[in-house]
Protein backbone atom coordinates (compact mmCIF):
# COMPACT_ATOMS: atom_id res chain seq x y z
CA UNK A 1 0.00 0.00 0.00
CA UNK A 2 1.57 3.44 -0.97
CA UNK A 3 1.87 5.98 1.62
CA UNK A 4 -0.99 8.58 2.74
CA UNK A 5 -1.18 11.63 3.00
CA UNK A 6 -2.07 12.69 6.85
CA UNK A 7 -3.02 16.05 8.00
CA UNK A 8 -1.53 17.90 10.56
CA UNK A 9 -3.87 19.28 13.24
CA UNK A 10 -1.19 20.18 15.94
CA UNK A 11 2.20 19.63 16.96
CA UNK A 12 4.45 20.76 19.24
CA UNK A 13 7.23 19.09 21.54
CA UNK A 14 5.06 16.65 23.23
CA UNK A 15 1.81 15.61 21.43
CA UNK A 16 1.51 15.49 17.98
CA UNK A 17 -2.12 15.02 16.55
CA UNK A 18 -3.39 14.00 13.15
CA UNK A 19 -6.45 13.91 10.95
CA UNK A 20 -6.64 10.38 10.21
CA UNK A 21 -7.91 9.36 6.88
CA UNK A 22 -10.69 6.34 6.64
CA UNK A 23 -8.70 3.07 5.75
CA UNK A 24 -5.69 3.43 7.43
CA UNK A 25 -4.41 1.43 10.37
CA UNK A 26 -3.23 3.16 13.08
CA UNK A 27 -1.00 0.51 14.47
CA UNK A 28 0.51 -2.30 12.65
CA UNK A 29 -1.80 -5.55 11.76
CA UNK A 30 -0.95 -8.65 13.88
CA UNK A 31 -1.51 -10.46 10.67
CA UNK A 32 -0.88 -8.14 7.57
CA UNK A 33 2.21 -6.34 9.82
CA UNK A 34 3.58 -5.02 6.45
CA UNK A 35 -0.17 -2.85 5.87
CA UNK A 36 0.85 0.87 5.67
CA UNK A 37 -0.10 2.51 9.64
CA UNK A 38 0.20 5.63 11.15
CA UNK A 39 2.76 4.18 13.64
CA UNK A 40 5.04 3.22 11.23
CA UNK A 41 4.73 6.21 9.28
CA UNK A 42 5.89 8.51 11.95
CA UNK A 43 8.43 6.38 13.47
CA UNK A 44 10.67 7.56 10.44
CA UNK A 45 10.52 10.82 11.75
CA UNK A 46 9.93 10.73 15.36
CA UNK A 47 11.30 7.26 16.78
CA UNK A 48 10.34 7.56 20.00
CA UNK A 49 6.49 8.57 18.76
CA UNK A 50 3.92 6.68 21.40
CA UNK A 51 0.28 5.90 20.15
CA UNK A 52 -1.74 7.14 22.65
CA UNK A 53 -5.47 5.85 21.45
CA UNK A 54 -6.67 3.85 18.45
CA UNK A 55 -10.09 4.62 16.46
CA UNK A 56 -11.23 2.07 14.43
CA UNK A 57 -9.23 1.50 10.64
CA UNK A 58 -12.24 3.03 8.69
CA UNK A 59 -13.27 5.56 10.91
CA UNK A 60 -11.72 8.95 10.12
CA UNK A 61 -10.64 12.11 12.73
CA UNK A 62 -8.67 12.99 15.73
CA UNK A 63 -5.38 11.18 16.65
CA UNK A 64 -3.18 11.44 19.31
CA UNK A 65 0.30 10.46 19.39
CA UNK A 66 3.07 11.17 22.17
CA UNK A 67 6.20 11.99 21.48
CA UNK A 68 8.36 10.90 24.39
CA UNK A 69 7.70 8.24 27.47
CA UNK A 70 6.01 11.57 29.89
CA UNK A 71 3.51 12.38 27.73
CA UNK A 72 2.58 9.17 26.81
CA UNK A 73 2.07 8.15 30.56
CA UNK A 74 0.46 11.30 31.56
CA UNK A 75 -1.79 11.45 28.42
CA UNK A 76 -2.91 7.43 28.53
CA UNK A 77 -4.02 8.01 32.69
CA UNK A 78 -6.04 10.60 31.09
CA UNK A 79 -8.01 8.44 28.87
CA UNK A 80 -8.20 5.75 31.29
CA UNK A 81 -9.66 8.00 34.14
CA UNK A 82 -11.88 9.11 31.35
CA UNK A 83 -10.89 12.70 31.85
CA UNK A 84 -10.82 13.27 27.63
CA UNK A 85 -14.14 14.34 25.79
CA UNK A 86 -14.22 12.23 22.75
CA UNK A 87 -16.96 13.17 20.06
CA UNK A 88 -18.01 11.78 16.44
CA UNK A 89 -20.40 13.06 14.00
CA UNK A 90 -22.22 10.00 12.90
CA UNK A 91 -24.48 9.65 9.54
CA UNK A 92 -26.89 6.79 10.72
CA UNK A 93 -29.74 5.10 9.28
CA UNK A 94 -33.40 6.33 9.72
CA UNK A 95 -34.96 9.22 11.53
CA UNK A 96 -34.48 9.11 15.57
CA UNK A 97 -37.65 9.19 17.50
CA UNK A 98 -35.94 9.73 20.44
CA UNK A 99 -33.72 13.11 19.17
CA UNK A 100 -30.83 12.77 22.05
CA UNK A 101 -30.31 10.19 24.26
CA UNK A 102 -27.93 8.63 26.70
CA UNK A 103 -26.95 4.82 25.78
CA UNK A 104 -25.75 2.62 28.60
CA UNK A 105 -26.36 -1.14 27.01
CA UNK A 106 -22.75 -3.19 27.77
CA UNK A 107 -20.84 -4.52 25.12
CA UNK A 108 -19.07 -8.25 24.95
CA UNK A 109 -17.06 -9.83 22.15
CA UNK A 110 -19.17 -12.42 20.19
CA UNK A 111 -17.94 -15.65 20.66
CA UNK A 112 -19.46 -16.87 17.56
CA UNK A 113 -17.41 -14.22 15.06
CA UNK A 114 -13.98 -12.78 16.74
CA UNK A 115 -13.44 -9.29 16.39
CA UNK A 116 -17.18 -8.65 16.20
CA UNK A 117 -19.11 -7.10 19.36
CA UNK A 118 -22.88 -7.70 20.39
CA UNK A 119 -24.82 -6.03 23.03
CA UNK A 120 -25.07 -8.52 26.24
CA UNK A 121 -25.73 -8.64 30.07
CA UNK A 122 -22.15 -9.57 30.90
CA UNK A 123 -20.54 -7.22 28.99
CA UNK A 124 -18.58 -4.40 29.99
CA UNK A 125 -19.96 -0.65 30.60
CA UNK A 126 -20.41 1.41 27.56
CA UNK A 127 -21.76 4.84 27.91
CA UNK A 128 -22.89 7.11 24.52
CA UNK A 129 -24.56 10.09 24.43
CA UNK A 130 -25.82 11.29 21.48
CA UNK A 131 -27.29 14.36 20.14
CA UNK A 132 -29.44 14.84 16.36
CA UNK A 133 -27.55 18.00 14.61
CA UNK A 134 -29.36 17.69 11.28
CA UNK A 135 -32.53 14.92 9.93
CA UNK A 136 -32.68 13.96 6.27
CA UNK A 137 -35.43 12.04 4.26
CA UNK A 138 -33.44 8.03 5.44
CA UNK A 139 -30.74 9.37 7.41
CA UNK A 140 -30.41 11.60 10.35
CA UNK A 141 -26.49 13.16 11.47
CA UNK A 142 -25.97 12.93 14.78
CA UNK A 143 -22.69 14.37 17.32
CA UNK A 144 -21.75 11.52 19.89
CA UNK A 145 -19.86 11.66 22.80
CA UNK A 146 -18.52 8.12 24.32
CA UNK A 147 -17.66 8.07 28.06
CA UNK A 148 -16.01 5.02 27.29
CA UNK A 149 -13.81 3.42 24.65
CA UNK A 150 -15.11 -0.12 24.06
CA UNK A 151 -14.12 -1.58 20.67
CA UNK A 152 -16.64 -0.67 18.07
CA UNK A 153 -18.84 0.83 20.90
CA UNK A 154 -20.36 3.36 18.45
CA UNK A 155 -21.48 1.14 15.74
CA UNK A 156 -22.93 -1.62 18.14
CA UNK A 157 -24.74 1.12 20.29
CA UNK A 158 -26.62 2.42 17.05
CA UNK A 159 -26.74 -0.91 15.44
CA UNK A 160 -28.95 -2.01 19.07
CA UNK A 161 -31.32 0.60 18.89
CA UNK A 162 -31.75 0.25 15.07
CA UNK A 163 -30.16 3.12 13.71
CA UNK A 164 -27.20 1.64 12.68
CA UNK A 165 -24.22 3.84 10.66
CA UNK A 166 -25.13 4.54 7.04
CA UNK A 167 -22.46 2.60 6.07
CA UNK A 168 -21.05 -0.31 8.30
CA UNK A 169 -20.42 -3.36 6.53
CA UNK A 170 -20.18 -5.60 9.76
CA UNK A 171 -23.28 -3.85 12.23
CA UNK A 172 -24.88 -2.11 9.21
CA UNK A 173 -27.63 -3.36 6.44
CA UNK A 174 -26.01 -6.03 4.40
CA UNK A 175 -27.35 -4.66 1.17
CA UNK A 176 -25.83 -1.15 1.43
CA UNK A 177 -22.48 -0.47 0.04
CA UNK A 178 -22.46 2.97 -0.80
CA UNK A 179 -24.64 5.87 -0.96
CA UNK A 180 -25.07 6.85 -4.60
CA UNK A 181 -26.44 10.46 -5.52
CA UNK A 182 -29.67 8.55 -7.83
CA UNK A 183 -30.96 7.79 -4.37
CA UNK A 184 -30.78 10.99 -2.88
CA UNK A 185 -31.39 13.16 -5.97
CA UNK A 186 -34.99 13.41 -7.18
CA UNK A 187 -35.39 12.46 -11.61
CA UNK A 188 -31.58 11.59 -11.20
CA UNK A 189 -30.47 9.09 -13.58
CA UNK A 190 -27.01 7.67 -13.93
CA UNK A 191 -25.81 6.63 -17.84
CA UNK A 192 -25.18 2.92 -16.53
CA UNK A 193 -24.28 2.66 -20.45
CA UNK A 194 -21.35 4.90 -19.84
CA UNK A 195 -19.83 3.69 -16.81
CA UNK A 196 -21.41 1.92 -13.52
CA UNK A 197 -22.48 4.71 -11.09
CA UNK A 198 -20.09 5.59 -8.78
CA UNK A 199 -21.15 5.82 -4.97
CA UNK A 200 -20.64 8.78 -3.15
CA UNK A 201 -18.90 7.26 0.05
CA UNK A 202 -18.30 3.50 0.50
CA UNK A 203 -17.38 3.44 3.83
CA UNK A 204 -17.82 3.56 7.52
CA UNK A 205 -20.46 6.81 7.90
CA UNK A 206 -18.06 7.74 11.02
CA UNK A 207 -16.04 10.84 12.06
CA UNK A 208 -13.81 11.70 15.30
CA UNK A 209 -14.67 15.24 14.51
CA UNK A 210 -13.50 16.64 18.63
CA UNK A 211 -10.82 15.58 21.49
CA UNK A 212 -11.04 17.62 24.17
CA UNK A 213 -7.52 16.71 26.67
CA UNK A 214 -5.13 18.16 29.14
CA UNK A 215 -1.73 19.25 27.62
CA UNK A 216 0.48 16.62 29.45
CA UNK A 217 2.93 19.69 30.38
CA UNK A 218 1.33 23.21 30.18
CA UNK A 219 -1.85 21.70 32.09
CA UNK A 220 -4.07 23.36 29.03
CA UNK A 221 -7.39 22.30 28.48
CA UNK A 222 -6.84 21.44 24.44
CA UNK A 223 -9.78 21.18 22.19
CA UNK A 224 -8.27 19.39 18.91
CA UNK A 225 -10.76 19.46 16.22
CA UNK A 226 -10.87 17.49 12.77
CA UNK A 227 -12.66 18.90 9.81
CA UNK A 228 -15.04 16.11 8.02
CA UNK A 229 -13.16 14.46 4.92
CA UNK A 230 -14.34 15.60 1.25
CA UNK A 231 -16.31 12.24 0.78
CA UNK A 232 -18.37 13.06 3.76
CA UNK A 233 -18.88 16.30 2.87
CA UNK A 234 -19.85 15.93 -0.39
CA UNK A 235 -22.77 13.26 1.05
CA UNK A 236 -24.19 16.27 3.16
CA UNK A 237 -24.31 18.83 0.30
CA UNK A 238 -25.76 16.48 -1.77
CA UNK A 239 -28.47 15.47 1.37
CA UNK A 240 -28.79 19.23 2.51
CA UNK A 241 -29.83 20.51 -1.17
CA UNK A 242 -32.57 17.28 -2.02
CA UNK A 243 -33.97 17.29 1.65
């Protein structure tokens, strides 16, 4: 996999944070350990860099990395006491009856499919709050804020309560792929003689748009911000103008 390009949000002598792209690991893959990941990328530059928190491959936004052994310690403590504010903007399926809510079902691996989660009684606590920003005709955009940082605890949350992400090929609706602009544009009719259409986005409807954390040495109350990627984007112009 050729390199990609990552944004720079901030960086100074301790932290350095990035706008991670949809599709790219963050750390290498126990199995494919030669995939192109954020760690890797960096280590070229900084060797010492520390990942301080993982989002999910396809999910794109705010990343934190420390760059020495203090910062790492001081900023990890911080996510563990869950003294960061982590928030998404979500494109989910449906319009929410319910327009903001708190979400406290507990999440367990399934046995059944490893690396898959599924809402059960002897799970672990999983708190997500979240908040409807803007509806649609199918889809409403919502911001989310996670207390806690279960694996996938976004997608499963949604997925329970049957509003699952947009686009989410393991918790999602098996037939949807993409969104494609004939569905969302009224009389809109793509020359399939020409060339297949195209879909707008094809994958996970998820963005770690805010991370709101403690400078590990100034003792500054940060609020790191990642704009929404062009695919995204695009999806809510086309949305916002055929509502």
């Amino acid at each position: 996999m050729k390199p990609i390009k990552i944004d720079v949000i901030y960086e100074d002598e301790d932290i350095l944070v990035v706008n991670k792209p949809s599709g790219c690991l963050v750390l290498p893959d126990r199995i494919k350990s030669e995939d192109w990941n954020i760690k890797a990328h960096f280590e070229k530059q900084y060797p010492n860099i520390f990942i301080v928190h993982r989002i999910d491959r396809d999910t794109s936004g705010v990343l934190i990395l420390a760059k020495n052994a203090a910062a790492h310690k001081d900023l990890s403590l911080q996510f563990q006491e869950r003294k960061t504010a982590k928030n998404y903007i979500a494109l989910v399926h449906g319009r929410m009856q319910v327009k903001a809510a708190t979400l406290t079902l507990k999440i367990a691996e399934n046995k059944a499919h490893r690396g898959r989660y599924l809402i059960h009684k002897s799970g672990l606590d999983a708190i997500t709050h979240y908040q409807t920003i803007e509806e649609f005709r199918h889809y409403t955009l919502l911001d989310i804020q996670i207390e806690t940082g279960r694996t996938h605890q976004i997608r499963v949350h949604m997925q329970a309560i049957q509003h699952p992400l947009a686009i989410d090929p393991i918790y999602g609706l098996p037939e949807k792929t993409g969104i494609f602009l004939s569905e969302i544009k009224k009389h809109y009719k793509p020359n399939k003689e020409v060339e297949e259409e195209r879909p707008l986005i094809n994958r996970l409807t998820l963005h770690a748009s805010k991370l709101t954390i403690t400078h590990p040495t100034t003792n500054e109350v940060m609020i790191l911000e990642a704009d929404l990627p062009k695919d995204f984007q695009l999806v809510l112009k086309h949305l916002r103008s055929n509502k």
